[in-house]
N, C-alpha and C. Protein backbone atom coordinates (compact mmCIF):
# COMPACT_ATOMS: atom_id res chain seq x y z
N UNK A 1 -130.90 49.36 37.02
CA UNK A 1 -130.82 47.97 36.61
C UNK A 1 -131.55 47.10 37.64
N UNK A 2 -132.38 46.41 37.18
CA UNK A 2 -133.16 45.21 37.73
C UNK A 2 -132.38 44.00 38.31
N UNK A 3 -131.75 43.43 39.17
CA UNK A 3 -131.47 42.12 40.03
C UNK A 3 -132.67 41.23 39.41
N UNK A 4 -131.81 40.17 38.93
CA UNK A 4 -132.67 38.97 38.71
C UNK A 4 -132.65 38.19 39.67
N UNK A 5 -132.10 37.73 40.69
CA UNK A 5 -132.68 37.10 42.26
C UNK A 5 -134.02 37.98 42.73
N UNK A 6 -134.89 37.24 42.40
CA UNK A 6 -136.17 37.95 43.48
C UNK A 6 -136.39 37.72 44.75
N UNK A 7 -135.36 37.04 45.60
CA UNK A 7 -135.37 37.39 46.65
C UNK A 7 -134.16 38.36 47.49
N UNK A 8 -133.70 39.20 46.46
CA UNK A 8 -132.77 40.14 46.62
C UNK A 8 -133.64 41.67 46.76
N UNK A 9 -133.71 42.96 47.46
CA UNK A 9 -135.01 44.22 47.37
C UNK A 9 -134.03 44.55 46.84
N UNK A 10 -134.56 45.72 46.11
CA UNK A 10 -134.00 46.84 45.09
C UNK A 10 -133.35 47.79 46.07
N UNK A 11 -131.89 48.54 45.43
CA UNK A 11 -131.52 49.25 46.33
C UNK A 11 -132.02 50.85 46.02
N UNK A 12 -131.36 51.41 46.77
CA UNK A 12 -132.38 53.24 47.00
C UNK A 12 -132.31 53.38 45.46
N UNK A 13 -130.90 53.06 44.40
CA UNK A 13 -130.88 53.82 43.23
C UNK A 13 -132.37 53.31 42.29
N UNK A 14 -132.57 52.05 42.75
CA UNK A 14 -133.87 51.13 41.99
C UNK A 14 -135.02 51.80 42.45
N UNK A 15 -135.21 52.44 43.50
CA UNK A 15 -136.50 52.39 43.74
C UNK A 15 -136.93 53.84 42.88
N UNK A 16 -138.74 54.08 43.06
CA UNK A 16 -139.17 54.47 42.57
C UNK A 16 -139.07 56.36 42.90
N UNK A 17 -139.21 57.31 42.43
CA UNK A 17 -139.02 58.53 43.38
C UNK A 17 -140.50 59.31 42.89
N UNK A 18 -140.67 60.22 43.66
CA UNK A 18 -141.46 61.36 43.47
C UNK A 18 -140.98 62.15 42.07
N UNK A 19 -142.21 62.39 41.60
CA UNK A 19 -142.49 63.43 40.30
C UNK A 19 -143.00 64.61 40.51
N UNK A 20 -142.67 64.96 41.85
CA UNK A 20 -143.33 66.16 42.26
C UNK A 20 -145.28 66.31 41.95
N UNK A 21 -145.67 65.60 40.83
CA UNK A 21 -147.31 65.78 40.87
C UNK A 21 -148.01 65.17 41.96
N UNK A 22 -148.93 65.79 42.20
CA UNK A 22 -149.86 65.75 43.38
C UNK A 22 -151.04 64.45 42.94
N UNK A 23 -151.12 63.52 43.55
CA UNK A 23 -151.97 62.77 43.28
C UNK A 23 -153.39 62.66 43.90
N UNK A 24 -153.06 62.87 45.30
CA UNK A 24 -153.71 62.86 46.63
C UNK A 24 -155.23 64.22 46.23
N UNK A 25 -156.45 64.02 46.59
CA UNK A 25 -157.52 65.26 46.91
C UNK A 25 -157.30 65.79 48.06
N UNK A 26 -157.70 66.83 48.66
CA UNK A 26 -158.17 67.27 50.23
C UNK A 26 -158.44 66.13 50.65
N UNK A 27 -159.37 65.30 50.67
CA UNK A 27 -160.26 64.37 51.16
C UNK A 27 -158.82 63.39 51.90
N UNK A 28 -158.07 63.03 50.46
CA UNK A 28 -157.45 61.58 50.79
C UNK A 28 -156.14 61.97 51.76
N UNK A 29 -156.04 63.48 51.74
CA UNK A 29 -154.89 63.79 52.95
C UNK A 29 -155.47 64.20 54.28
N UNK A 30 -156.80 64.47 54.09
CA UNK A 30 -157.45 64.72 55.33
C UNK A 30 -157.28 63.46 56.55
N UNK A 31 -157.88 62.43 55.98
CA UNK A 31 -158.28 61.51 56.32
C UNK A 31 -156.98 60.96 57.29
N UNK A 32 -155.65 60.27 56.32
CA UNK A 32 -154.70 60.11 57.35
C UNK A 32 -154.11 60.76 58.48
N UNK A 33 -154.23 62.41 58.34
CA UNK A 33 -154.13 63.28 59.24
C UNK A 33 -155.38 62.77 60.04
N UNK A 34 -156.35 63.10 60.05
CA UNK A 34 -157.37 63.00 61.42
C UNK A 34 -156.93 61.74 62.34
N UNK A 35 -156.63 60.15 61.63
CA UNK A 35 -156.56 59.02 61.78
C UNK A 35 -155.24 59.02 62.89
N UNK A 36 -154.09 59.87 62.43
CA UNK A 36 -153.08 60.22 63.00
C UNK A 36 -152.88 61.00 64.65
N UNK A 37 -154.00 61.94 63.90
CA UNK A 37 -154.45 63.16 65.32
C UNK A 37 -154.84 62.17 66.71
N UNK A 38 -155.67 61.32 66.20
CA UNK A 38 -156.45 60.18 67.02
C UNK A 38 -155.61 59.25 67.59
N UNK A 39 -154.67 58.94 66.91
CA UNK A 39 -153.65 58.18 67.22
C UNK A 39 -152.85 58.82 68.47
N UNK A 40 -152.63 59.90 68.20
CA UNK A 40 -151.28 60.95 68.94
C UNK A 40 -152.40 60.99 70.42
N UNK A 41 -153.37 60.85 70.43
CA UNK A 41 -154.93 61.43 71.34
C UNK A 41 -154.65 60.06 72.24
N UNK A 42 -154.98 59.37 71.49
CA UNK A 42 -155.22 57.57 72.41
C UNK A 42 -154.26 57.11 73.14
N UNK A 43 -152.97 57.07 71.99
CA UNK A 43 -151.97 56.55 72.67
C UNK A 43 -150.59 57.35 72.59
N UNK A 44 -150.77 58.48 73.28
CA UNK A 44 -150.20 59.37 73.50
C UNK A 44 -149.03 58.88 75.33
N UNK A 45 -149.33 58.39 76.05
CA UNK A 45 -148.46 57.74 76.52
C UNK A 45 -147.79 56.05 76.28
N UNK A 46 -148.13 55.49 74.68
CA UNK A 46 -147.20 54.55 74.60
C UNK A 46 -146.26 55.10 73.24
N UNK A 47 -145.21 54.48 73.16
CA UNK A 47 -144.08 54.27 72.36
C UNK A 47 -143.93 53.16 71.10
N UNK A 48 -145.17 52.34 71.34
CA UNK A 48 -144.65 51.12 70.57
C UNK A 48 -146.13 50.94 69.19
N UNK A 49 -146.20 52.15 68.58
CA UNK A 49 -146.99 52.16 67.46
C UNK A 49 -146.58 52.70 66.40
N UNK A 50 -146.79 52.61 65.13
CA UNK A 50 -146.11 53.44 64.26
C UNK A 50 -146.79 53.57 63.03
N UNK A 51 -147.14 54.67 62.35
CA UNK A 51 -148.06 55.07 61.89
C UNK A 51 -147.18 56.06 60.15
N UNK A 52 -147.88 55.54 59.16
CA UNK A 52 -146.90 56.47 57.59
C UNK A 52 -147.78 56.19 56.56
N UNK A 53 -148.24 56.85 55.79
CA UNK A 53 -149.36 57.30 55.30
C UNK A 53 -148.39 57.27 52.98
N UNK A 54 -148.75 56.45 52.24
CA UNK A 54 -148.08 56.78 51.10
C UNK A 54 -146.85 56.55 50.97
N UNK A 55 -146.39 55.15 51.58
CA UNK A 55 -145.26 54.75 51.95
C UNK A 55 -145.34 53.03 50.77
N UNK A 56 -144.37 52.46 50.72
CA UNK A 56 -143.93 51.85 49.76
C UNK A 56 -143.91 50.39 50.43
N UNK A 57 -144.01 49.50 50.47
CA UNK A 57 -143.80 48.22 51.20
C UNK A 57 -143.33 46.88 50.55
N UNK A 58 -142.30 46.66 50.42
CA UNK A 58 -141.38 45.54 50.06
C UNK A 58 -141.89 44.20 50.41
N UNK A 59 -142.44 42.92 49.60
CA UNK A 59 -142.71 41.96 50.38
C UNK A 59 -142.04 40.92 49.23
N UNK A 60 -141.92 39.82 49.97
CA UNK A 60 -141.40 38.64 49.30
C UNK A 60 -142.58 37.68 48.55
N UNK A 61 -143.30 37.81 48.69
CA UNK A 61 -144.54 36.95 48.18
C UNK A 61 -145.12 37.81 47.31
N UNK A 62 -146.10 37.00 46.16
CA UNK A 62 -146.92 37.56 45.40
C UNK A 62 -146.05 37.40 44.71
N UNK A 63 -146.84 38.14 43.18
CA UNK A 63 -145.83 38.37 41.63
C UNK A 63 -144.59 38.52 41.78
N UNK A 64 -144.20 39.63 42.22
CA UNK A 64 -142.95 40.13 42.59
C UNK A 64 -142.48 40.99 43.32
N UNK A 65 -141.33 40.59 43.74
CA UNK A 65 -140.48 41.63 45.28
C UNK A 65 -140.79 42.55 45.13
N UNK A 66 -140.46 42.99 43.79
CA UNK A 66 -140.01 44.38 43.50
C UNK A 66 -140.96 45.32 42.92
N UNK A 67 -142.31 44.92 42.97
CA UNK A 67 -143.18 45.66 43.21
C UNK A 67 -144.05 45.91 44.39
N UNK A 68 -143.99 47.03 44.80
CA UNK A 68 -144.38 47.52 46.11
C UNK A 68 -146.14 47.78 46.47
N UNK A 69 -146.21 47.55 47.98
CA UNK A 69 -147.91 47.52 48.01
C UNK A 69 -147.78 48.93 48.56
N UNK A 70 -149.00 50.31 48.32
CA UNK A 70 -148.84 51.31 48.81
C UNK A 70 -149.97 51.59 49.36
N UNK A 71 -150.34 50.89 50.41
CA UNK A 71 -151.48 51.77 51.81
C UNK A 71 -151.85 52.99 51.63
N UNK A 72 -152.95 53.47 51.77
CA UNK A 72 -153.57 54.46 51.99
C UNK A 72 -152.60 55.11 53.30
N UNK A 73 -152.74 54.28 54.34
CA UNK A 73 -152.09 54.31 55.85
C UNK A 73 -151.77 53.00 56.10
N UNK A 74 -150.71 52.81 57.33
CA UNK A 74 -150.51 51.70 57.56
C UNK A 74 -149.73 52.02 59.10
């Protein structure tokens, strides 16, 4: 069930889940991995970065809450 306050996020039962199909090529999983590797390389002695690849992002602006922006990487 949908919340009609749009400034209320959907809870875990609302959100969207995996269908098990593969969407992603070699290419488009390569890529965040290397980006990642580089990451772990550079800043491998700090703590304060954070890095998730096909992840879902909740925002209050735009059309609506309750559709999510999904990054390549972020």
């Amino acid at each position: 069930m949908v919340k009609s306050d749009p400034r209320q996020l959907p809870s875990s039962a609302e959100l969207p889940c995996s269908d098990d199909t593969p969407v992603d090529n070699e290419d488009q999983n390569f890529i965040p991995n290397l980006l990642l590797f580089l990451l772990q390389y550079i800043w491998a002695n700090r703590n304060d970065w954070f890095f998730s690849v096909d992840m879902g992002v909740y925002h209050t602006t735009g059309v609506s809450p309750l559709v999510p922006i999904v990054p390549d990487g972020f």
